[in-house]
PDB file of N, CA and C in Angstrom:
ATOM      1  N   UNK A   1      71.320  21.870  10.618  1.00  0.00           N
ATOM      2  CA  UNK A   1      70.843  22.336  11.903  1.00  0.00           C
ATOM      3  C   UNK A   1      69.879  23.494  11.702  1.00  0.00           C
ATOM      4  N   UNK A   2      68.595  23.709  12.623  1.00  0.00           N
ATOM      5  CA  UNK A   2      67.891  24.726  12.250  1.00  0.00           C
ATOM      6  C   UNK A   2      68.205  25.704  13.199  1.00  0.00           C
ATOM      7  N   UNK A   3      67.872  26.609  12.928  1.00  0.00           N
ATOM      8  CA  UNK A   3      68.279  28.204  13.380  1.00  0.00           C
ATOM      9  C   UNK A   3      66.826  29.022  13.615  1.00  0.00           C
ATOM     10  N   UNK A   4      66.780  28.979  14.804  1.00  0.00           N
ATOM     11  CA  UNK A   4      65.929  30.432  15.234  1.00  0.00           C
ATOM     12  C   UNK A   4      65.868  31.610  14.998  1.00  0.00           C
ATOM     13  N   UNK A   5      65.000  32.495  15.129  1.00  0.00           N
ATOM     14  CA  UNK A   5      64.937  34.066  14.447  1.00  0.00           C
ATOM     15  C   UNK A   5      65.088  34.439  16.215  1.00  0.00           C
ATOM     16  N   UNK A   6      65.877  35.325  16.745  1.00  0.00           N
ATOM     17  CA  UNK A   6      65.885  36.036  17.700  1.00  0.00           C
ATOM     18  C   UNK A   6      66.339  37.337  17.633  1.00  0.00           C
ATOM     19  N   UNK A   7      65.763  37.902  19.030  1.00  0.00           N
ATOM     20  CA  UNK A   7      66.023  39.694  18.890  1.00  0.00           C
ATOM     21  C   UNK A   7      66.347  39.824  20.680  1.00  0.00           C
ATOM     22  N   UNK A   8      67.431  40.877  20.674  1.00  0.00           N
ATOM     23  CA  UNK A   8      68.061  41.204  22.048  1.00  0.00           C
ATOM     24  C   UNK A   8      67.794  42.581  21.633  1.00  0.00           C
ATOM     25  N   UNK A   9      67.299  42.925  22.737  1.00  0.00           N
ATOM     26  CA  UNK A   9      66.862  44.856  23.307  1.00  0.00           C
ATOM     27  C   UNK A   9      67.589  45.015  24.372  1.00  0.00           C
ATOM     28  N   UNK A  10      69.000  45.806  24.293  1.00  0.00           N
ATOM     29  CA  UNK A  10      69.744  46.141  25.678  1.00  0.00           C
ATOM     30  C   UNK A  10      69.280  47.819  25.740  1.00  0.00           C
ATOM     31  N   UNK A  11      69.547  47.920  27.166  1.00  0.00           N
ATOM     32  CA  UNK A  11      69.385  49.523  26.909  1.00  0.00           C
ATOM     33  C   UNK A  11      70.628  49.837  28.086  1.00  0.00           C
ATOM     34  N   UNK A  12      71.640  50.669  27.268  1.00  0.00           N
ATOM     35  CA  UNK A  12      72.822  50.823  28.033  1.00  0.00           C
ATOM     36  C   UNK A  12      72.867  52.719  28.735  1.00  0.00           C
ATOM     37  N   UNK A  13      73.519  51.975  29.905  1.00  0.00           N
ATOM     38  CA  UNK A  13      73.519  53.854  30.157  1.00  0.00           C
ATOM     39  C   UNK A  13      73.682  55.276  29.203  1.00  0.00           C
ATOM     40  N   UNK A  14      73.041  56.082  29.843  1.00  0.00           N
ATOM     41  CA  UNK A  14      73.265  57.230  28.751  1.00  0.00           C
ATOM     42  C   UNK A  14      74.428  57.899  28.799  1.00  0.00           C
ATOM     43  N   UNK A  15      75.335  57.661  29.822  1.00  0.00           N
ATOM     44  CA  UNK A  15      76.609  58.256  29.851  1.00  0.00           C
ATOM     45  C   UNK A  15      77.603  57.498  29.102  1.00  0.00           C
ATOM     46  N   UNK A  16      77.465  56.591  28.204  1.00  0.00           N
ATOM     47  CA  UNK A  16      78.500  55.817  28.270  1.00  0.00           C
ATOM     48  C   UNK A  16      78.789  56.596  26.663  1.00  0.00           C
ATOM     49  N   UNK A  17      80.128  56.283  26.037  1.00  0.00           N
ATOM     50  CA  UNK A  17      80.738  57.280  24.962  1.00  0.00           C
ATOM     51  C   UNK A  17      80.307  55.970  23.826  1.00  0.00           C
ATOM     52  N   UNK A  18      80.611  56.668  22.330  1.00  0.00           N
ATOM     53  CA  UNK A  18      80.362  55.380  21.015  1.00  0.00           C
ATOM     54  C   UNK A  18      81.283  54.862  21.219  1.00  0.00           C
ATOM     55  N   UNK A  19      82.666  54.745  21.865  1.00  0.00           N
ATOM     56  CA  UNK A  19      83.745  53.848  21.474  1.00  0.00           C
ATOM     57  C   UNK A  19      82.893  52.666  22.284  1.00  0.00           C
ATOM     58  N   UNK A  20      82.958  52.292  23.390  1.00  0.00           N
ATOM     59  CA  UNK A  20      82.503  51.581  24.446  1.00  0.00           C
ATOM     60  C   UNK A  20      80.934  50.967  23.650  1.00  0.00           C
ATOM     61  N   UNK A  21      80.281  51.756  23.224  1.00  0.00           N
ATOM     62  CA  UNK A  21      79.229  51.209  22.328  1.00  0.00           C
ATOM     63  C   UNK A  21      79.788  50.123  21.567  1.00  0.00           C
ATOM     64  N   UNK A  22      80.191  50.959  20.637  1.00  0.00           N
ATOM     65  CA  UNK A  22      81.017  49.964  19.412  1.00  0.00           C
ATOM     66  C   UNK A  22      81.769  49.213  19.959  1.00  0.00           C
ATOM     67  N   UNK A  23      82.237  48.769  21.441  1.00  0.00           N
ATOM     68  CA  UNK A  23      83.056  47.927  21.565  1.00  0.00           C
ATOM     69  C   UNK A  23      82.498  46.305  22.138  1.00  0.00           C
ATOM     70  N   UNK A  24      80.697  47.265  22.512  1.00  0.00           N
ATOM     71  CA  UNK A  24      80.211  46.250  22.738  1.00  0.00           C
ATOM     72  C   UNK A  24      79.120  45.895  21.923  1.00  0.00           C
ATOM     73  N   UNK A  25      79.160  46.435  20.660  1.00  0.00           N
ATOM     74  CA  UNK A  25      78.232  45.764  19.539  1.00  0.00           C
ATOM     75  C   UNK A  25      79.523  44.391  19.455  1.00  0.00           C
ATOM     76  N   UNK A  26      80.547  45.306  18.868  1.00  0.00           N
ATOM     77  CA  UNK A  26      81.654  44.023  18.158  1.00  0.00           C
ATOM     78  C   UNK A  26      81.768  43.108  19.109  1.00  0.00           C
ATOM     79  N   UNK A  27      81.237  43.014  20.419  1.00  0.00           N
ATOM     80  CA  UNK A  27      81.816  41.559  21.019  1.00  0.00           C
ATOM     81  C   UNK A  27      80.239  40.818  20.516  1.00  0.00           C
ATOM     82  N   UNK A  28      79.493  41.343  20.480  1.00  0.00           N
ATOM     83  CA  UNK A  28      78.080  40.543  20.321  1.00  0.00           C
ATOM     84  C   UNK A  28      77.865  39.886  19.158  1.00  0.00           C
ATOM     85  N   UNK A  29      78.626  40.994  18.529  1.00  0.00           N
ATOM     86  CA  UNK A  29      78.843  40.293  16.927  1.00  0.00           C
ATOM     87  C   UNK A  29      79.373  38.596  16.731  1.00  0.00           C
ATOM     88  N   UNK A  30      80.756  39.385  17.382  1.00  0.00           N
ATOM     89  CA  UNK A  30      81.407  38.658  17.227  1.00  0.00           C
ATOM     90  C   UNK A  30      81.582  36.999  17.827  1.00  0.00           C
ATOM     91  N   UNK A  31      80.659  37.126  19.030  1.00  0.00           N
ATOM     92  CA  UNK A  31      80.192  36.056  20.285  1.00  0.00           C
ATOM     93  C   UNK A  31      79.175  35.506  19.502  1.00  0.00           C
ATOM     94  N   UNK A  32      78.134  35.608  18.621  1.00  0.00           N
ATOM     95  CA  UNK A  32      76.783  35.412  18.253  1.00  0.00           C
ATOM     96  C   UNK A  32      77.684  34.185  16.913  1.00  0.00           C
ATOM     97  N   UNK A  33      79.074  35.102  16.436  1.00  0.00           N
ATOM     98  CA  UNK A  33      79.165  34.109  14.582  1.00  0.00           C
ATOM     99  C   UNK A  33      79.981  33.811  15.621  1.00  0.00           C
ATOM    100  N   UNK A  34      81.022  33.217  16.182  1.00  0.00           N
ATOM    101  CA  UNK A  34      81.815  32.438  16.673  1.00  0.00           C
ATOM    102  C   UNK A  34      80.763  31.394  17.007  1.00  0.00           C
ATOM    103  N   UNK A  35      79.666  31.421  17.541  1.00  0.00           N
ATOM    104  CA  UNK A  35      79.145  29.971  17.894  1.00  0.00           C
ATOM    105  C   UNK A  35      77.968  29.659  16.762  1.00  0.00           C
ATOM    106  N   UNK A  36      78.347  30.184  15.648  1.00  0.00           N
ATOM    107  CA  UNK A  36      77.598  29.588  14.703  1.00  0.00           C
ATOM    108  C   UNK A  36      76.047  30.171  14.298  1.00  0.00           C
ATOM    109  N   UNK A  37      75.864  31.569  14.641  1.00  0.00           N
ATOM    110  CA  UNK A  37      74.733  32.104  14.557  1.00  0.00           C
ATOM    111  C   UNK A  37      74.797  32.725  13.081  1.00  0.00           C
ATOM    112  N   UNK A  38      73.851  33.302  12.551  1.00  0.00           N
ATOM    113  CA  UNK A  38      73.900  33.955  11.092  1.00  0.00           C
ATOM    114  C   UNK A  38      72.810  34.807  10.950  1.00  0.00           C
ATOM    115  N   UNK A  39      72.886  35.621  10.052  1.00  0.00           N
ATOM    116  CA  UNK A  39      72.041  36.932   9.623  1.00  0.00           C
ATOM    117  C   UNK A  39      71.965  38.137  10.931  1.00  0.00           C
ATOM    118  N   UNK A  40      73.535  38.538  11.030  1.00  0.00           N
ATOM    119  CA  UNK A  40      73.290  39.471  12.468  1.00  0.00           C
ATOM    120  C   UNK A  40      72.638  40.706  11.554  1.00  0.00           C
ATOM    121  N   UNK A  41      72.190  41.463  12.693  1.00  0.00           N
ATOM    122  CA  UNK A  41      71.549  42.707  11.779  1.00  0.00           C
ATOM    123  C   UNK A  41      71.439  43.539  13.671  1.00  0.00           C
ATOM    124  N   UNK A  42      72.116  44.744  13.151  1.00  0.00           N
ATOM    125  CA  UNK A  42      72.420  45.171  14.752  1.00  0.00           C
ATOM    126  C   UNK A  42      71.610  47.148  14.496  1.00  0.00           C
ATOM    127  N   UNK A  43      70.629  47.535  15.017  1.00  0.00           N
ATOM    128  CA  UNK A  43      69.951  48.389  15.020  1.00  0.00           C
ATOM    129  C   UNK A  43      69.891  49.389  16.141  1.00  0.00           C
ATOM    130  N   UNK A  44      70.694  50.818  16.283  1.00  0.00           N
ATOM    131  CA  UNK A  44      70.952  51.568  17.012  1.00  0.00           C
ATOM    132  C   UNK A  44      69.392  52.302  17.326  1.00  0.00           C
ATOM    133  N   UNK A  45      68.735  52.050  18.470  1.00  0.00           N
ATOM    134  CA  UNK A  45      67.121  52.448  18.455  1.00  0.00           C
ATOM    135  C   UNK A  45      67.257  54.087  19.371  1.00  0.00           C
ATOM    136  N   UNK A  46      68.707  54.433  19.803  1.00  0.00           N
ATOM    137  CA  UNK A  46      68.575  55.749  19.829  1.00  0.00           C
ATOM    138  C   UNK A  46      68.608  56.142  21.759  1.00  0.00           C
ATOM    139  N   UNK A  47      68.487  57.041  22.123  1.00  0.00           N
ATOM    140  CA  UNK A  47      68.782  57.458  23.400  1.00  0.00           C
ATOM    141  C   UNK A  47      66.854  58.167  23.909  1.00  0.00           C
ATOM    142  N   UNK A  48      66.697  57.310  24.918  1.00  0.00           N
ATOM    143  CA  UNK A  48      65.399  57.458  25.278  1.00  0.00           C
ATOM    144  C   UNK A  48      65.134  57.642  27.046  1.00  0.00           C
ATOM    145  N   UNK A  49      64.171  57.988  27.076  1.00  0.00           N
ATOM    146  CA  UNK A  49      63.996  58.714  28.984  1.00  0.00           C
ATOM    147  C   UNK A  49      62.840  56.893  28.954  1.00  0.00           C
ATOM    148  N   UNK A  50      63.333  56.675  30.120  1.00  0.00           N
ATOM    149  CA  UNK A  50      63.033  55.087  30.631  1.00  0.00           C
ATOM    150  C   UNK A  50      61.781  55.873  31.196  1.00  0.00           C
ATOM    151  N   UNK A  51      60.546  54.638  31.308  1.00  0.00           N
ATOM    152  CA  UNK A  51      59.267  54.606  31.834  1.00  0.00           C
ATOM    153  C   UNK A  51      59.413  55.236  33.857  1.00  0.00           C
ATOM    154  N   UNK A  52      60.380  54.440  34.324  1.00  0.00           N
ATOM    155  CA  UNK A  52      61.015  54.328  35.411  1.00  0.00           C
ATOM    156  C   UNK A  52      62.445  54.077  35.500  1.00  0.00           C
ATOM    157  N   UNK A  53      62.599  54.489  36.771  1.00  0.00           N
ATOM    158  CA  UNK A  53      64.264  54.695  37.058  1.00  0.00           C
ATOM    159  C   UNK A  53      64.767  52.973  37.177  1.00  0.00           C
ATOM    160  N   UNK A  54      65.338  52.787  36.525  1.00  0.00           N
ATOM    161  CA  UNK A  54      67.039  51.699  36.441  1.00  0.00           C
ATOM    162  C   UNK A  54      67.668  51.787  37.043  1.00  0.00           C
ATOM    163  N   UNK A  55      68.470  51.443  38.220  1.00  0.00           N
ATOM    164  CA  UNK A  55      69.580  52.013  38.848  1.00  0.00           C
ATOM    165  C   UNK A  55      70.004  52.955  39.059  1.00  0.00           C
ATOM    166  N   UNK A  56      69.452  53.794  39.256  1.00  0.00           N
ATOM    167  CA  UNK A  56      69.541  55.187  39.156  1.00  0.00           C
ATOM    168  C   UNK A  56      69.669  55.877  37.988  1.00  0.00           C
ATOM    169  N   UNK A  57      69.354  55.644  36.743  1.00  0.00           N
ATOM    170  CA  UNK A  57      69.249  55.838  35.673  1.00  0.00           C
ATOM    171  C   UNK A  57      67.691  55.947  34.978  1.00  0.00           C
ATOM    172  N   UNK A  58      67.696  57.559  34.432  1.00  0.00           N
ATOM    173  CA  UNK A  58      66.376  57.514  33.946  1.00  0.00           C
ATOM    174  C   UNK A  58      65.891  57.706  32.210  1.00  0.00           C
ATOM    175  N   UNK A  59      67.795  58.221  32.025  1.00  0.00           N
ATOM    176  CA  UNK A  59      67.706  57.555  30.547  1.00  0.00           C
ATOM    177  C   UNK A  59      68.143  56.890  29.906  1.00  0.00           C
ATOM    178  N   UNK A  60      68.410  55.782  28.725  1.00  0.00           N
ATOM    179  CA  UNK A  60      69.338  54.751  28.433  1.00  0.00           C
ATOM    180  C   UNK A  60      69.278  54.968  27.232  1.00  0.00           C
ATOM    181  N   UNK A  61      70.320  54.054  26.552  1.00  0.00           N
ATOM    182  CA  UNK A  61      70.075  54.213  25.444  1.00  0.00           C
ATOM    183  C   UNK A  61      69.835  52.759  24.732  1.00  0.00           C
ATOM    184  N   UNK A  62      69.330  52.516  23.706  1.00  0.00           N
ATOM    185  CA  UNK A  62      68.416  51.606  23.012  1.00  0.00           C
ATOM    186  C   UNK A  62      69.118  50.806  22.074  1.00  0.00           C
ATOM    187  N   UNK A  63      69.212  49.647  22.007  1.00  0.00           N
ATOM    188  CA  UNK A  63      70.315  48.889  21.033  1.00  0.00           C
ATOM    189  C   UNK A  63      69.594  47.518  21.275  1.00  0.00           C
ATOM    190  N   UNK A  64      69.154  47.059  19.403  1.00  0.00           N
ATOM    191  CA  UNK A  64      68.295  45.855  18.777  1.00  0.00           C
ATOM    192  C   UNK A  64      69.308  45.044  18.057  1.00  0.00           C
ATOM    193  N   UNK A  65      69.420  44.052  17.942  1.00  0.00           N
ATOM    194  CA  UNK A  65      70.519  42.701  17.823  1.00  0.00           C
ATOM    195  C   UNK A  65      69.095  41.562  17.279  1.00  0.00           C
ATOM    196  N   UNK A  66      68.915  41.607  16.166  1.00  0.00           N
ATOM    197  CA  UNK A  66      68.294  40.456  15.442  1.00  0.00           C
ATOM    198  C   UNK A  66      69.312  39.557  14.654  1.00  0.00           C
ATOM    199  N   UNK A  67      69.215  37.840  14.895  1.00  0.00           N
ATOM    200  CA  UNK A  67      70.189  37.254  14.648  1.00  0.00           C
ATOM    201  C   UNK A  67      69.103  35.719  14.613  1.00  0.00           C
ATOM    202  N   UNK A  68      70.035  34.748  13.441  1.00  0.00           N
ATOM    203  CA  UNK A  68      69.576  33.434  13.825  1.00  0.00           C
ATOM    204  C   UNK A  68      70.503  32.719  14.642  1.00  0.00           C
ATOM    205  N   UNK A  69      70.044  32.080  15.486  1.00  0.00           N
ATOM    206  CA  UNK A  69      71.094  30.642  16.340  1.00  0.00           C
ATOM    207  C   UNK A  69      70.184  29.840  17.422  1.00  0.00           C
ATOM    208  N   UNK A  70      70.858  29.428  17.695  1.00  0.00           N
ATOM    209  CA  UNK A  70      70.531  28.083  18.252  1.00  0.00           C
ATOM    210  C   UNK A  70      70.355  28.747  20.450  1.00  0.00           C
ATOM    211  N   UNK A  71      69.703  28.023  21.155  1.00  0.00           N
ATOM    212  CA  UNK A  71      69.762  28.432  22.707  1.00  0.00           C
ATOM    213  C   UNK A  71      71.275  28.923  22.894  1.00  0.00           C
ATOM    214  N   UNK A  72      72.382  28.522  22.872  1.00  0.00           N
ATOM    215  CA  UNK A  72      73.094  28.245  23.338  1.00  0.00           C
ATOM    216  C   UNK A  72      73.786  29.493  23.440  1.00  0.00           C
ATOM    217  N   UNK A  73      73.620  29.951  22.003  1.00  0.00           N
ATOM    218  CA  UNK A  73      74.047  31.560  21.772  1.00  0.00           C
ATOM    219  C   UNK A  73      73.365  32.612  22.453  1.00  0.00           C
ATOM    220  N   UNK A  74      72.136  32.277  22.668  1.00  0.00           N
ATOM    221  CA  UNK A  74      71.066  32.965  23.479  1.00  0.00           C
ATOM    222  C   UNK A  74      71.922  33.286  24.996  1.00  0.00           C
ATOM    223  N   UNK A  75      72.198  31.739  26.057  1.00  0.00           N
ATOM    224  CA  UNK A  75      72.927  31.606  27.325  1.00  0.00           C
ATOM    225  C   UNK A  75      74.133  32.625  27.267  1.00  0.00           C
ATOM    226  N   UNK A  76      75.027  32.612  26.350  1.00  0.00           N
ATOM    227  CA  UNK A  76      76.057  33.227  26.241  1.00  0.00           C
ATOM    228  C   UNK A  76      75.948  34.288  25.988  1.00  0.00           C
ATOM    229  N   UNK A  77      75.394  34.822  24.813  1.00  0.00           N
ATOM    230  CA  UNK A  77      75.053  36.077  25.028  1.00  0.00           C
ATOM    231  C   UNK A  77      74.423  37.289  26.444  1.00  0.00           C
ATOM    232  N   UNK A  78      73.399  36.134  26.510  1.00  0.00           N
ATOM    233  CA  UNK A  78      72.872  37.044  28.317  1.00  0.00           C
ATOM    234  C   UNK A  78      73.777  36.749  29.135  1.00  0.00           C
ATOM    235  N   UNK A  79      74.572  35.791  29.573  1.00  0.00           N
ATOM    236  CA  UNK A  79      75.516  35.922  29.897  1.00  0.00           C
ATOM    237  C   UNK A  79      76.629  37.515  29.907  1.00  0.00           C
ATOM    238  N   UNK A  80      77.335  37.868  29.006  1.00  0.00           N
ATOM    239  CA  UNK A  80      78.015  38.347  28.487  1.00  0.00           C
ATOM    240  C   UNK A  80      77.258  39.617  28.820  1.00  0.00           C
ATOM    241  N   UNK A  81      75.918  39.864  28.661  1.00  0.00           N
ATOM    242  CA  UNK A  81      75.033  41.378  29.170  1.00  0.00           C
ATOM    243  C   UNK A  81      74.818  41.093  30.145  1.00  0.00           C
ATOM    244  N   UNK A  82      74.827  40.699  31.080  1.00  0.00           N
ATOM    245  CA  UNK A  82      74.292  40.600  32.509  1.00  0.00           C
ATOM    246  C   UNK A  82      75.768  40.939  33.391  1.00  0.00           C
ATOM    247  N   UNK A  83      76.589  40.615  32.759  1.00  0.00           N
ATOM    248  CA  UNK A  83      78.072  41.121  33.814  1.00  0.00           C
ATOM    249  C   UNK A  83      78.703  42.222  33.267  1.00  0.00           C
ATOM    250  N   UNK A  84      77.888  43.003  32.340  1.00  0.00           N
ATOM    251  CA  UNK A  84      78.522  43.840  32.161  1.00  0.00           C
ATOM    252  C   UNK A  84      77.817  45.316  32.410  1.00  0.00           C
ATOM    253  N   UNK A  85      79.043  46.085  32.759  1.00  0.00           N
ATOM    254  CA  UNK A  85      77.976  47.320  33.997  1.00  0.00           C
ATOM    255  C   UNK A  85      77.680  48.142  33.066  1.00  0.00           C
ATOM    256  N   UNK A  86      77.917  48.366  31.760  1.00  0.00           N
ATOM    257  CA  UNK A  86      77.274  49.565  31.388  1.00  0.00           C
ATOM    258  C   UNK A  86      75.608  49.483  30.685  1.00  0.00           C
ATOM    259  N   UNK A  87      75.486  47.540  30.344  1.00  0.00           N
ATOM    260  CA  UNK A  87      74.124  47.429  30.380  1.00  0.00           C
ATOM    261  C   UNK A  87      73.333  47.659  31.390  1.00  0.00           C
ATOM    262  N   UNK A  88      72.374  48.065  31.221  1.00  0.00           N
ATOM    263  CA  UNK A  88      71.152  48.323  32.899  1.00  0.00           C
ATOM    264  C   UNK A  88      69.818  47.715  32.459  1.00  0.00           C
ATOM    265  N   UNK A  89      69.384  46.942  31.183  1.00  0.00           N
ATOM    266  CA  UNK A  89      68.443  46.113  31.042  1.00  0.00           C
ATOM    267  C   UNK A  89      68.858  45.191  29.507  1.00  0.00           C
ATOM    268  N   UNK A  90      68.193  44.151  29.972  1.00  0.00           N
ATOM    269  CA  UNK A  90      68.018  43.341  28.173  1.00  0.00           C
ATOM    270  C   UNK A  90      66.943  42.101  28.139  1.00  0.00           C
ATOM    271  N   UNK A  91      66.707  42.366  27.064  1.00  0.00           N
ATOM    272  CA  UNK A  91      65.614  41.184  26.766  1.00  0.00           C
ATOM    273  C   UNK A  91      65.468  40.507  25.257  1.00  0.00           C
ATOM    274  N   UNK A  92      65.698  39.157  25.858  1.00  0.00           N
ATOM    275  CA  UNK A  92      65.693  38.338  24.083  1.00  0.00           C
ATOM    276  C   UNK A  92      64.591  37.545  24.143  1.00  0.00           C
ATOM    277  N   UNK A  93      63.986  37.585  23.053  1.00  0.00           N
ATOM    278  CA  UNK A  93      62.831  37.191  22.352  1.00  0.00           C
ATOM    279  C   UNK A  93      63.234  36.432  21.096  1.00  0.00           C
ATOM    280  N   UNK A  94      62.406  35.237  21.138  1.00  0.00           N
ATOM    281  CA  UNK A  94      62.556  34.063  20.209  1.00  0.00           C
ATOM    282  C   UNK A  94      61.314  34.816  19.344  1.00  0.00           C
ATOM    283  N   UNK A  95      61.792  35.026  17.826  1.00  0.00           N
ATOM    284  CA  UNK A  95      60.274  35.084  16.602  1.00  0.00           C
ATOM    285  C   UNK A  95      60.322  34.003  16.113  1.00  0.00           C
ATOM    286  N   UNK A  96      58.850  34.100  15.806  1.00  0.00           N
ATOM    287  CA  UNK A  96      58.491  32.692  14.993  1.00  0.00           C
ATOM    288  C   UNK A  96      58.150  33.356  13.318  1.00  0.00           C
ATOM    289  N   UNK A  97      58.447  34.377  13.252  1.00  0.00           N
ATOM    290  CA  UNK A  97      58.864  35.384  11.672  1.00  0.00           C
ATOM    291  C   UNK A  97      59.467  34.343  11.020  1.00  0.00           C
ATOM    292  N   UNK A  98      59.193  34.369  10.037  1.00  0.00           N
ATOM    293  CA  UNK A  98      60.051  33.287   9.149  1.00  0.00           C
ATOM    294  C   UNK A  98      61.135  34.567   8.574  1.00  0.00           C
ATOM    295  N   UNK A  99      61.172  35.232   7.800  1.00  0.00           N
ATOM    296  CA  UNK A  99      61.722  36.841   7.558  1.00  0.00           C
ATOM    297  C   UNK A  99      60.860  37.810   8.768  1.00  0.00           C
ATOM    298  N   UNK A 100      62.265  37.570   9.956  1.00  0.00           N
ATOM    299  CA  UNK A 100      61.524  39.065  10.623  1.00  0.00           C
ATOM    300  C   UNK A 100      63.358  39.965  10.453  1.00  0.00           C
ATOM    301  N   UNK A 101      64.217  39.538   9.634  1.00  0.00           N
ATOM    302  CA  UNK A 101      65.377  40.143   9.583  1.00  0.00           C
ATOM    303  C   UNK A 101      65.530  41.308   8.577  1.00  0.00           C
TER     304      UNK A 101
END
């Protein structure tokens, strides 16, 4: 089966503590190899003041998720960020990088 190069950019509130971070790297992790994805590589991009206000939020913080898999992991994954309140944006992007990991 072939495998896509993809990248997820969440940017989660700035109030939120590292446990709650780390609790939601490990489900992404862990959601991404349960359905068969490979080469996670998860990149903390740091706490930044947004262009414009988010929900009443004007700073977030920055978290990169490069991974190979298939759509399906893609659905589930946004899934999984979209109901959850401490994300306030995300965006996944398919590369056509052969090594963009």
């Amino acid at each position: 089966m072939f495998l896509n190069n993809y990248e997820v950019v969440y940017i989660l509130r700035s109030d939120v503590t590292e446990d709650v971070n780390l609790s939601l790297i490990n489900l992404c992790k862990s959601l991404i190899a349960k359905q068969g994805g490979k080469n996670i590589y998860v990149q903390h991009r740091g706490r930044r003041h947004l262009a414009y206000k988010i929900k009443n939020h004007y700073d977030g913080i920055y978290m990169q998720i490069n991974y190979q898999g298939n759509g399906k992991i893609v659905q589930l994954l946004e899934k999984t960020l979209k109901f959850n309140e401490n994300v306030i944006r995300y965006l996944t992007i398919k590369s056509n990088l052969l090594n963009s990991i």
